[in-house]
N, C-alpha and C. Protein backbone atom coordinates (compact mmCIF):
# COMPACT_ATOMS: atom_id res chain seq x y z
N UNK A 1 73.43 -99.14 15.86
CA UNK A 1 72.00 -99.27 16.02
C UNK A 1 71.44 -98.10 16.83
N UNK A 2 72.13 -98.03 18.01
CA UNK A 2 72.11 -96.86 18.57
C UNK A 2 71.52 -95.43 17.42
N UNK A 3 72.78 -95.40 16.66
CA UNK A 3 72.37 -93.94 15.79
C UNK A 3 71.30 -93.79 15.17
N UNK A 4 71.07 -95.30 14.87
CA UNK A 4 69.27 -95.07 13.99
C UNK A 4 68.38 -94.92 14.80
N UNK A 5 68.69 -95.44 16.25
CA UNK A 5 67.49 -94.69 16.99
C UNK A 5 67.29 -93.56 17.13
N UNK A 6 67.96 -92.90 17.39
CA UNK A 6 68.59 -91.55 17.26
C UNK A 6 68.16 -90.54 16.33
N UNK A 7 68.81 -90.93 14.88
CA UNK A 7 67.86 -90.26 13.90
C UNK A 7 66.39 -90.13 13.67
N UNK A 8 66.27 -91.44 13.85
CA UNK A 8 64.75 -92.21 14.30
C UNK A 8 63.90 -91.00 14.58
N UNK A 9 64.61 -90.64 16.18
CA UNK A 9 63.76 -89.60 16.73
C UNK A 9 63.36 -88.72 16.71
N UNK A 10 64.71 -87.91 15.64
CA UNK A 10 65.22 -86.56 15.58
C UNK A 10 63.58 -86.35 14.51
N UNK A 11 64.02 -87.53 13.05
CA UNK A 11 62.70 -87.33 11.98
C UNK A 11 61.17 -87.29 12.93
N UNK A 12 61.26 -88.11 13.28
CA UNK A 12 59.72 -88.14 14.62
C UNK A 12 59.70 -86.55 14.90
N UNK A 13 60.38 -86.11 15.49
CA UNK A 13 60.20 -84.88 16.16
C UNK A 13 60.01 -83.96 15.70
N UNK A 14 61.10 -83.87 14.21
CA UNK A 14 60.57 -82.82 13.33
C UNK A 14 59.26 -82.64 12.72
N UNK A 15 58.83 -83.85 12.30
CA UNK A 15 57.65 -83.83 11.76
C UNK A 15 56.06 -83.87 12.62
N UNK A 16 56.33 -84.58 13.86
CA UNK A 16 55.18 -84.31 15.05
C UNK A 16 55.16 -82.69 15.61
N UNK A 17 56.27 -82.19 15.00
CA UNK A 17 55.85 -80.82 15.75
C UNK A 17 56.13 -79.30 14.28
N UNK A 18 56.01 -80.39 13.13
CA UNK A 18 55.81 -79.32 12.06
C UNK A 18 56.91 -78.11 11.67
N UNK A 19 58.34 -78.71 12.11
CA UNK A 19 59.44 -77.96 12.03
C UNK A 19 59.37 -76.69 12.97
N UNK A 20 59.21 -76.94 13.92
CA UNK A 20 58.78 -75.51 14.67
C UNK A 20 59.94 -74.90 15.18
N UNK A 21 59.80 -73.75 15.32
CA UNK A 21 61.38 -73.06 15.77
C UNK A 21 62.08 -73.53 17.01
N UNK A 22 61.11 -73.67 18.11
CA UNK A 22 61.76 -74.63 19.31
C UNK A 22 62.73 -75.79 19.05
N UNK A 23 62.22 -76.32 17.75
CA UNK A 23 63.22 -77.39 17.41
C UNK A 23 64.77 -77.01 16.88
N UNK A 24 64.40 -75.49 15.74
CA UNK A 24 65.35 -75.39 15.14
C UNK A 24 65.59 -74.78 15.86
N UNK A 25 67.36 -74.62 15.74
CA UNK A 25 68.12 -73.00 16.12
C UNK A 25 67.76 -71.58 15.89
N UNK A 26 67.21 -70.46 16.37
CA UNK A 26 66.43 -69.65 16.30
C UNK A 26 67.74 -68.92 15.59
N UNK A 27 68.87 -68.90 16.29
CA UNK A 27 70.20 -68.43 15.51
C UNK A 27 70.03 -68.51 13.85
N UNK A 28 70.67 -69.65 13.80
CA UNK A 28 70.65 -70.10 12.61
C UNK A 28 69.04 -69.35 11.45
N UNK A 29 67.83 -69.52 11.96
CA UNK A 29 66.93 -69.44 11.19
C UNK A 29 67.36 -67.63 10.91
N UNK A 30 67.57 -66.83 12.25
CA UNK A 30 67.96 -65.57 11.98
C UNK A 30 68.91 -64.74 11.07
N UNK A 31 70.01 -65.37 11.26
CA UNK A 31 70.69 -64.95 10.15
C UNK A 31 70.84 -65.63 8.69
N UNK A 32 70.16 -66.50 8.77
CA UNK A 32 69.53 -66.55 7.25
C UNK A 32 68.58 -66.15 6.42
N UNK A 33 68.00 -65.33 7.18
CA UNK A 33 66.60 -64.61 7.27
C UNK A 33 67.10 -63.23 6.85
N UNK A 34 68.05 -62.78 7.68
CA UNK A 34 68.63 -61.03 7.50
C UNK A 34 69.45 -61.48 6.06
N UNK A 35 70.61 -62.67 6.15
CA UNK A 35 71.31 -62.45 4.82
C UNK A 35 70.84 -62.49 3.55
N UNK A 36 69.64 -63.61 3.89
CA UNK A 36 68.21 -63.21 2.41
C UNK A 36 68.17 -61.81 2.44
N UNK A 37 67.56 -61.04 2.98
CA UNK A 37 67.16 -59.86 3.18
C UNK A 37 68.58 -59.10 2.20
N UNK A 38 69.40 -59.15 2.89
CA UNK A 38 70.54 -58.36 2.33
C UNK A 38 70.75 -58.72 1.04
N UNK A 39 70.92 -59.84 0.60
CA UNK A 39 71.20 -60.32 -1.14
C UNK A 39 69.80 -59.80 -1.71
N UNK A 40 68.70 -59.94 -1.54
CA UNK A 40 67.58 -59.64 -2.49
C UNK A 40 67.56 -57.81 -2.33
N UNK A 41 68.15 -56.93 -1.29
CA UNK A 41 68.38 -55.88 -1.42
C UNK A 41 69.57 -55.46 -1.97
N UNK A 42 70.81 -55.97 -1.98
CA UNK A 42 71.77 -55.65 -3.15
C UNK A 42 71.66 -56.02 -4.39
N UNK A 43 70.80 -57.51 -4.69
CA UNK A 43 70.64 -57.44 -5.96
C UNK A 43 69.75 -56.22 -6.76
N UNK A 44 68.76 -56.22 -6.56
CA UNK A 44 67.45 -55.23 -7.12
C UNK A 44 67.84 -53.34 -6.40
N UNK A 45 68.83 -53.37 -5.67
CA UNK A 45 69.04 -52.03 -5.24
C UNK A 45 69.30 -50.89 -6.14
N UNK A 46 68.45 -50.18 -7.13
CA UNK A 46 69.17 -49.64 -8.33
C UNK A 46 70.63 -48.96 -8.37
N UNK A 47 70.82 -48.50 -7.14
CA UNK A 47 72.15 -47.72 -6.78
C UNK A 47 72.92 -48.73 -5.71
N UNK A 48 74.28 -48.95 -6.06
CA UNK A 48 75.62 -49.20 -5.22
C UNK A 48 76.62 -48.68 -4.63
N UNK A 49 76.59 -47.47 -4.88
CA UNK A 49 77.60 -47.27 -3.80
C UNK A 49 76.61 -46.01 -3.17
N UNK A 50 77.29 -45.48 -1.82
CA UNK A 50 76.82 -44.87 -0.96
C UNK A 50 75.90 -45.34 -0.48
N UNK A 51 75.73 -46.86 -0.53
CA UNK A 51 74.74 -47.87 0.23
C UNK A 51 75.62 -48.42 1.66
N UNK A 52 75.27 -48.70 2.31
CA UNK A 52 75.61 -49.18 3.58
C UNK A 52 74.68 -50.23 4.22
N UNK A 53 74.59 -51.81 4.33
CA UNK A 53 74.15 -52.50 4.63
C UNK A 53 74.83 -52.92 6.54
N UNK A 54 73.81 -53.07 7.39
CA UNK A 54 74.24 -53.30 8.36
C UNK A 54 73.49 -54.36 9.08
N UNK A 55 73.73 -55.64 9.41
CA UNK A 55 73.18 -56.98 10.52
C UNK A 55 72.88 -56.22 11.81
N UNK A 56 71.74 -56.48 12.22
CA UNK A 56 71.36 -55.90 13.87
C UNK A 56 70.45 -56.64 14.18
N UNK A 57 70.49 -57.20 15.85
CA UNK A 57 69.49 -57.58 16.36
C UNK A 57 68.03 -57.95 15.87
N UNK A 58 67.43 -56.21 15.30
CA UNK A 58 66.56 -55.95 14.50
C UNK A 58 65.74 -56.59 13.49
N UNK A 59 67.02 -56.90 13.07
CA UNK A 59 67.19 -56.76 11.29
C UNK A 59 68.10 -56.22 10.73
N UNK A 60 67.99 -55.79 9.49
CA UNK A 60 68.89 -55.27 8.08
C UNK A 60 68.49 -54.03 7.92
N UNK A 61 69.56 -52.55 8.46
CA UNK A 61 69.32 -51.89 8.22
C UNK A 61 69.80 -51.41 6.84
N UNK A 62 69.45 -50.96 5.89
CA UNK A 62 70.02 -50.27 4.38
C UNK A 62 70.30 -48.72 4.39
N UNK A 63 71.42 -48.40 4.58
CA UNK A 63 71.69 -47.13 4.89
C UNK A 63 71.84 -46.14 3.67
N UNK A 64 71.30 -45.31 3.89
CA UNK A 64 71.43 -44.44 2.04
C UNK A 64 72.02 -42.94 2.36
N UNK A 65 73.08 -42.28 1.82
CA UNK A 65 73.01 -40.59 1.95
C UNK A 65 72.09 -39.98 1.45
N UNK A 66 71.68 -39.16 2.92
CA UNK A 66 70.30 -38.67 2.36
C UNK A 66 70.41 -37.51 1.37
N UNK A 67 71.60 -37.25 0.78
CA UNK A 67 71.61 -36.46 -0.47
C UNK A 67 71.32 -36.73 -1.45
N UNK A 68 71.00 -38.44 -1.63
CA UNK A 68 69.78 -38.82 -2.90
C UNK A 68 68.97 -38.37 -2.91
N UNK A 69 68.82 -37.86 -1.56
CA UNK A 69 66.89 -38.23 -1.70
C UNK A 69 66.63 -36.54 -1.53
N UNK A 70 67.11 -35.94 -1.01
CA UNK A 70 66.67 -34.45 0.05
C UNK A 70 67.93 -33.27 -0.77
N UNK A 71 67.14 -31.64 -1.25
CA UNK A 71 68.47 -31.01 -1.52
C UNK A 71 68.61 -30.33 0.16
N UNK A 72 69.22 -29.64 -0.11
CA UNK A 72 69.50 -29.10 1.75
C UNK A 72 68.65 -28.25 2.39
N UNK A 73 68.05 -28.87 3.62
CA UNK A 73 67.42 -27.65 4.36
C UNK A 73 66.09 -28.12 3.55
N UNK A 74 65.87 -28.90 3.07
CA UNK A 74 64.52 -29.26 2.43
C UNK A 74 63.67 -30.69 2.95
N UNK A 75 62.54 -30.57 3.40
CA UNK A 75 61.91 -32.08 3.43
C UNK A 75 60.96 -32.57 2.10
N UNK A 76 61.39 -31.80 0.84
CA UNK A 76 60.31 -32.45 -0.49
C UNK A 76 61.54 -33.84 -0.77
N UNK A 77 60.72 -34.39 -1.33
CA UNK A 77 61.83 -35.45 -1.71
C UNK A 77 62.12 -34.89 -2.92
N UNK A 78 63.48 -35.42 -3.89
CA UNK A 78 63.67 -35.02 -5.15
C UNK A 78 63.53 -36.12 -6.34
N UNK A 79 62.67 -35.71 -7.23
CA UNK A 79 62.48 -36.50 -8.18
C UNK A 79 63.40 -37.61 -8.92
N UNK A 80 64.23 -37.16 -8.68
CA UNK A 80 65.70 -38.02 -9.48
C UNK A 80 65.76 -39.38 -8.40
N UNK A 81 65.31 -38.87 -7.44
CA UNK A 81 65.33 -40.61 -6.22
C UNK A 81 64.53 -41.44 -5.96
N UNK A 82 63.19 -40.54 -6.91
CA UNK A 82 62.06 -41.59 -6.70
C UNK A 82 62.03 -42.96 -7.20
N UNK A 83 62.46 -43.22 -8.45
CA UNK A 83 62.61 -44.77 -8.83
C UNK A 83 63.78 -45.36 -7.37
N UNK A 84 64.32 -45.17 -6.61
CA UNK A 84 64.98 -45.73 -5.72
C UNK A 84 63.78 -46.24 -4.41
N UNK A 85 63.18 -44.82 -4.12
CA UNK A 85 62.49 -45.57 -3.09
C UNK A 85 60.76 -46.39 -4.10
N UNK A 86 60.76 -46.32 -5.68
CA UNK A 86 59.84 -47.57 -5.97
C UNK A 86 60.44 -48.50 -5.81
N UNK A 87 62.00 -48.90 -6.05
CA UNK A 87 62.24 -50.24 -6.24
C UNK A 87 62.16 -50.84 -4.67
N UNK A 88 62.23 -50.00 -3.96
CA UNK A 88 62.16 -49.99 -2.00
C UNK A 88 60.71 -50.68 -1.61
N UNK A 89 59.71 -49.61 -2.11
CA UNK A 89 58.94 -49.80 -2.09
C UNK A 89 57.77 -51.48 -2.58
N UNK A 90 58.42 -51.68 -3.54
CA UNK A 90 58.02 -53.05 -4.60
C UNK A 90 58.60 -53.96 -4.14
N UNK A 91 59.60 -53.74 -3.23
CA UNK A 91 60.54 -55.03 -2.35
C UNK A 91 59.79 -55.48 -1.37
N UNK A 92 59.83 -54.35 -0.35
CA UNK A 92 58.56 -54.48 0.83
C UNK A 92 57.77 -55.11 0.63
N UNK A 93 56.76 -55.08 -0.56
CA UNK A 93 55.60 -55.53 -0.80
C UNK A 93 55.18 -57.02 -1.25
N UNK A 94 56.56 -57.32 -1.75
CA UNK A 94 56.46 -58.83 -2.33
C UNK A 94 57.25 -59.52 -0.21
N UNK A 95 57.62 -58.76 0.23
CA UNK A 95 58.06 -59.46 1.83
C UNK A 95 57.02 -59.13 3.05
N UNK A 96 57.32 -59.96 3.59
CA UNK A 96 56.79 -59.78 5.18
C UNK A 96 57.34 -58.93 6.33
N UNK A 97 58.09 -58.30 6.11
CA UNK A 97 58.91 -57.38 7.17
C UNK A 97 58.38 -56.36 7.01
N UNK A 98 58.33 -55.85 8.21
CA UNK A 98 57.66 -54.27 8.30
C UNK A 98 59.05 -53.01 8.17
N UNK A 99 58.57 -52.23 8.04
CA UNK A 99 60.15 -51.09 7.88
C UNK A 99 59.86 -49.91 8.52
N UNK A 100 61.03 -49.34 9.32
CA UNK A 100 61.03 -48.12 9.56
C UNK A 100 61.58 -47.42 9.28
N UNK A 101 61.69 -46.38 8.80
CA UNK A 101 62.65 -45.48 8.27
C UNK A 101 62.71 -44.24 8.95
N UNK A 102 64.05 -44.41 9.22
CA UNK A 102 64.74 -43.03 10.07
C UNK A 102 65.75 -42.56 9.67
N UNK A 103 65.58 -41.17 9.89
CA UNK A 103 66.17 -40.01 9.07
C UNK A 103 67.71 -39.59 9.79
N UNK A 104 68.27 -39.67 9.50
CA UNK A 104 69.32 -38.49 10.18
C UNK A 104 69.69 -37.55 9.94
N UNK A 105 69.40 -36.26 10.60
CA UNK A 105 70.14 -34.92 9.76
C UNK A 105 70.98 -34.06 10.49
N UNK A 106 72.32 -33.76 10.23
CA UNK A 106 72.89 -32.84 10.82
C UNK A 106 73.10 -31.46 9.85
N UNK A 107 72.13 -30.95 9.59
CA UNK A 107 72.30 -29.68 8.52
C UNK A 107 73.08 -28.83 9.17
N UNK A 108 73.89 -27.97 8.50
CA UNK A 108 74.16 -26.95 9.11
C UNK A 108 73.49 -25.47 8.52
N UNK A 109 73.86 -24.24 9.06
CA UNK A 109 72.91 -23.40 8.34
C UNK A 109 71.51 -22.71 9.22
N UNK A 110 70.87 -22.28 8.93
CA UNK A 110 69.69 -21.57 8.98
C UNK A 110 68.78 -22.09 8.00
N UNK A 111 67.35 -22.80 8.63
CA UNK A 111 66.49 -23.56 7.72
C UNK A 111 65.11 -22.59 8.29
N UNK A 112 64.47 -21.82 7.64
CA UNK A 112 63.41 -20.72 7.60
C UNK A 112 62.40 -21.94 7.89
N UNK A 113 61.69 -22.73 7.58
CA UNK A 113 60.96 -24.22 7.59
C UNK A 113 61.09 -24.95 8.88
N UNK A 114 61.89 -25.29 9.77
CA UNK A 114 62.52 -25.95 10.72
C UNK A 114 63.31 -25.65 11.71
N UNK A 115 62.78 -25.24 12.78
CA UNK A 115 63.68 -24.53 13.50
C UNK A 115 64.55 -25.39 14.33
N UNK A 116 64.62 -26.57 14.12
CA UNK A 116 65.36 -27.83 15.01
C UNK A 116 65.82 -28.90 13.67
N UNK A 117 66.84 -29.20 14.07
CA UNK A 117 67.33 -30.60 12.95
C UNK A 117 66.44 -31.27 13.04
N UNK A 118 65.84 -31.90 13.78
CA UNK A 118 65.11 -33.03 14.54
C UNK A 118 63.94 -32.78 13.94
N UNK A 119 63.00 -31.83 13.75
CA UNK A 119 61.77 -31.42 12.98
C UNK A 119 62.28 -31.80 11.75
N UNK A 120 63.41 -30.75 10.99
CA UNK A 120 63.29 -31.49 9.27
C UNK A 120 63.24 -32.79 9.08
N UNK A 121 64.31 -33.57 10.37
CA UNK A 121 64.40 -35.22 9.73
C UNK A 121 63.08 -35.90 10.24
N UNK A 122 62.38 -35.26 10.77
CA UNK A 122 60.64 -36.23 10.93
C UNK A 122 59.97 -35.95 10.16
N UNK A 123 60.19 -34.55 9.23
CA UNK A 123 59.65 -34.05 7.94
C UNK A 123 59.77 -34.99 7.06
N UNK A 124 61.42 -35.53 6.89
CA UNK A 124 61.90 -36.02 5.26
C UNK A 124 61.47 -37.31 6.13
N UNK A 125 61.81 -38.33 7.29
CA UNK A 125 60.97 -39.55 7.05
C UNK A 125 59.90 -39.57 6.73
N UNK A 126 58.92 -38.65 7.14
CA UNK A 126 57.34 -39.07 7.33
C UNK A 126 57.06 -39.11 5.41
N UNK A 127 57.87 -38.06 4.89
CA UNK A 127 57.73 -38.03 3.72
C UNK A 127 58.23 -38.92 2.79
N UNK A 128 58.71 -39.69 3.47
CA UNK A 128 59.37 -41.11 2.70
C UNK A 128 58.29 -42.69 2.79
N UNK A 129 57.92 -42.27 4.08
CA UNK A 129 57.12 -43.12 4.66
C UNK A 129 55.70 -43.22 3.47
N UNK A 130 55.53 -41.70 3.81
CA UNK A 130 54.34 -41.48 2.82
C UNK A 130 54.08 -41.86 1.22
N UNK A 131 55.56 -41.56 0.59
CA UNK A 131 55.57 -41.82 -0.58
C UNK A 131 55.49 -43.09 -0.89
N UNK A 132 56.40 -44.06 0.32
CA UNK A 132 56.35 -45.40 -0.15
C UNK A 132 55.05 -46.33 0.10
N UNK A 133 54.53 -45.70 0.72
CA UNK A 133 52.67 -46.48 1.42
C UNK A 133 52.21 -46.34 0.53
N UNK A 134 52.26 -45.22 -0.73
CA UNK A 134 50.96 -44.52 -1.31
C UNK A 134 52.09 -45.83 -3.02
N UNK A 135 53.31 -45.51 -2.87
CA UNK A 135 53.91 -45.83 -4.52
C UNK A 135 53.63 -47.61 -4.39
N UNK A 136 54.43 -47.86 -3.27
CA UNK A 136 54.18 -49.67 -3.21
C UNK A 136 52.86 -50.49 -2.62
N UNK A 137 51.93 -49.44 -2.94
CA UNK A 137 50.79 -50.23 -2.29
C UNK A 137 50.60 -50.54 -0.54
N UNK A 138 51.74 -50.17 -0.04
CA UNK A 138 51.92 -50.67 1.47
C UNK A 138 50.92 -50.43 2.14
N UNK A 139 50.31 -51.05 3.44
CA UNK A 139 49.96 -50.69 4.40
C UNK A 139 50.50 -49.43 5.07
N UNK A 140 50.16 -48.52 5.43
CA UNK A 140 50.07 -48.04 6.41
C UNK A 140 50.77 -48.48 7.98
N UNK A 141 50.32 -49.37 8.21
CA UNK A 141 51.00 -50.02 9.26
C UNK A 141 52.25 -51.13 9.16
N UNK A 142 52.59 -50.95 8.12
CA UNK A 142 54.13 -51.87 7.33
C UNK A 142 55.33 -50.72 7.31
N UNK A 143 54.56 -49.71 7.08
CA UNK A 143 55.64 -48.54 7.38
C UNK A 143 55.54 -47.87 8.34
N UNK A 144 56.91 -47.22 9.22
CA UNK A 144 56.93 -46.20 10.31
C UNK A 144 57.92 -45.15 9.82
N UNK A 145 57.98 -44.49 10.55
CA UNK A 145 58.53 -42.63 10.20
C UNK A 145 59.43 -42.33 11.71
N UNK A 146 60.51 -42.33 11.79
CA UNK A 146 61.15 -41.36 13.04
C UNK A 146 62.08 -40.67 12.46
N UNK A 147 62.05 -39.48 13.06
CA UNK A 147 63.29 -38.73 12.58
C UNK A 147 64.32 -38.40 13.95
N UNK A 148 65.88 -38.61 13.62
CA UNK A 148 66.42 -38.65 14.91
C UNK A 148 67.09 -37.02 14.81
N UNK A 149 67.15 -36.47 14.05
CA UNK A 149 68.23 -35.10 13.43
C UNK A 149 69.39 -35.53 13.84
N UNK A 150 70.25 -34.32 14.81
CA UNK A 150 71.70 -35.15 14.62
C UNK A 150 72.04 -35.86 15.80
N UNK A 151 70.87 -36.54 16.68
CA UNK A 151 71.22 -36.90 17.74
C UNK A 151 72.01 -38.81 17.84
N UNK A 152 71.84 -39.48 16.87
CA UNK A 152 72.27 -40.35 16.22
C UNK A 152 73.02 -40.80 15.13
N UNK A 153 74.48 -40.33 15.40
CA UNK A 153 75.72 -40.13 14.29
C UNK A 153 75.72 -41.32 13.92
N UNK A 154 76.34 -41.51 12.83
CA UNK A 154 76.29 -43.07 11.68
C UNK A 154 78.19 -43.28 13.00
N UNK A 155 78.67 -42.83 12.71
CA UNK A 155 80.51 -43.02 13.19
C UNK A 155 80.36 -43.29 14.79
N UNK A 156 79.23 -42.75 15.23
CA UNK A 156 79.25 -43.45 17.07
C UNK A 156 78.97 -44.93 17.16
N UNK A 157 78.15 -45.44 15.59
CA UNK A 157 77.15 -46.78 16.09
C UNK A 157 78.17 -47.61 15.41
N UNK A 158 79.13 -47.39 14.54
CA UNK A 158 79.52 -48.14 13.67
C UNK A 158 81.22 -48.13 14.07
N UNK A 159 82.02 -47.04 13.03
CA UNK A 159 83.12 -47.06 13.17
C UNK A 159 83.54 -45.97 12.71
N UNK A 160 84.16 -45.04 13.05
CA UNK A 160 85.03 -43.58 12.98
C UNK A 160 85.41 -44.05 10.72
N UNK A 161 85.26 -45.07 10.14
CA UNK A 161 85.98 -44.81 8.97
C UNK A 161 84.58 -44.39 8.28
N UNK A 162 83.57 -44.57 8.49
CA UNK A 162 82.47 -43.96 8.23
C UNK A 162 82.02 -41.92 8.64
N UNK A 163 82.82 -41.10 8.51
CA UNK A 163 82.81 -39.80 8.95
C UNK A 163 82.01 -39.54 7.43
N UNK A 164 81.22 -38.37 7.60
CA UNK A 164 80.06 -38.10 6.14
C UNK A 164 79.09 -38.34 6.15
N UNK A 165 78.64 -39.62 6.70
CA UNK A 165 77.60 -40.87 6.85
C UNK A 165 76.66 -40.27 8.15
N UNK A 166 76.95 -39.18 8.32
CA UNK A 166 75.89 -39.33 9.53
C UNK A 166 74.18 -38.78 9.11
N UNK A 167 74.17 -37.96 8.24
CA UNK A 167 73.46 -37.40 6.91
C UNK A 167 72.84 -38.60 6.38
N UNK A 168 71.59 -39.17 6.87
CA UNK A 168 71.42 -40.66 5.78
C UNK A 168 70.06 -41.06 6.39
N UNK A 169 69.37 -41.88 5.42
CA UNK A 169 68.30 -42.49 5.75
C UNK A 169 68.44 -43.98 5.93
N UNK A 170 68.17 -44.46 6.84
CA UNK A 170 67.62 -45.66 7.31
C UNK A 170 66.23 -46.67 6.61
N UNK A 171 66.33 -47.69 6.07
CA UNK A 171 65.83 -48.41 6.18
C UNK A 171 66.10 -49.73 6.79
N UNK A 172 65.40 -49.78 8.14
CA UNK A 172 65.34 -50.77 9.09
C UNK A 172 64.61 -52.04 8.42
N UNK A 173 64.40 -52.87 8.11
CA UNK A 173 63.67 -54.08 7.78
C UNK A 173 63.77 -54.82 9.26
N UNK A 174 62.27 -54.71 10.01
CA UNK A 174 62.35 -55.88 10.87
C UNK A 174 62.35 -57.24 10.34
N UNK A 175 62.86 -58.20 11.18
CA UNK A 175 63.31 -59.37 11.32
C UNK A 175 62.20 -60.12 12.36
N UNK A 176 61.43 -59.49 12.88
CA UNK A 176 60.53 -60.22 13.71
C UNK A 176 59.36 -60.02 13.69
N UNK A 177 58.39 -60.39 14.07
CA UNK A 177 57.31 -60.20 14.06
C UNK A 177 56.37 -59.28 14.85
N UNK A 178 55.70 -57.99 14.50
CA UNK A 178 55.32 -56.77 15.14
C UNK A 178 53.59 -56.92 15.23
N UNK A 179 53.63 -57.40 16.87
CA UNK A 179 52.14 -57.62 17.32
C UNK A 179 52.10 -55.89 18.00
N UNK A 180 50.83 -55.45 17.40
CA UNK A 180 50.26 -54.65 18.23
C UNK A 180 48.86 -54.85 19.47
């Protein structure tokens, strides 16, 4: 008898307070939230390999070599990658998560355009940023742009079997909600 009071309460509670997260496990709601995120981005992702999916605090970052997207020493994007960042783009738009996308570049070489790594990769985000606001309809304020150049190796954050990977674009998908 006991237990039906019990349940009793639990239904009372859920429903007097409209399933509210205080009730639920904020855990639980989280990583079911990022692993959605991750299945509806591997399914519809036109490309599989040289993808890198990663769980963070954050969110779901989607890691790409930025040799899809960029030839070297260049911030134009290249045509052959654009259906990648529409299908990016058309994802965003049907979700609620805002995205940032950050660049990493460790070029080597002499770039006439850029006299710092760190300038090209705020070049090729902003230019990613741009393309995808203007291709998926986005807000403006749904997308952000940082470029880190090579001050943020993929093999420091992750794991040494990742060496190559440091060359790559970021798409961050927040997981929370961004009050300005």
């Amino acid at each position: 008898m006991r237990n039906l009071y019990l349940v009793f309460f639990i239904l009372i509670l859920f429903f007097c307070t409209g399933f509210s997260e205080s009730v639920i496990d904020t855990s639980i709601l989280y990583q079911s939230n990022v692993e959605k995120l991750e299945l509806i981005f591997k399914y519809f992702m036109p490309i599989k390999n040289g993808v890198i999916y990663t769980k963070v605090p954050r969110g779901l970052i989607v890691s790409i070599d930025e040799g899809v997207f960029f030839n070297s020493h260049e911030a134009r994007i290249k045509e052959s990658s654009l259906y990648i960042l529409d299908t990016i783009a058309i994802l965003l738009s049907k979700l609620p998560n805002y995205c940032v996308i950050e660049n990493h570049t460790e070029e080597v070489g002499e770039c006439e355009d850029y006299a710092e790594n760190w300038e090209l990769s705020i070049a090729r985000a902003q230019n990613i940023a741009e393309y995808m606001s203007i291709a998926g309809n986005l807000p403006q304020e749904k997308v952000f742009s940082i470029g880190f150049g090579e001050f943020m190796p993929f093999k420091d954050n992750v794991s040494s079997t990742t060496k190559g990977f440091d060359n790559r674009v970021d798409f961050v998908l927040i997981e929370y909600d961004v009050k300005r």
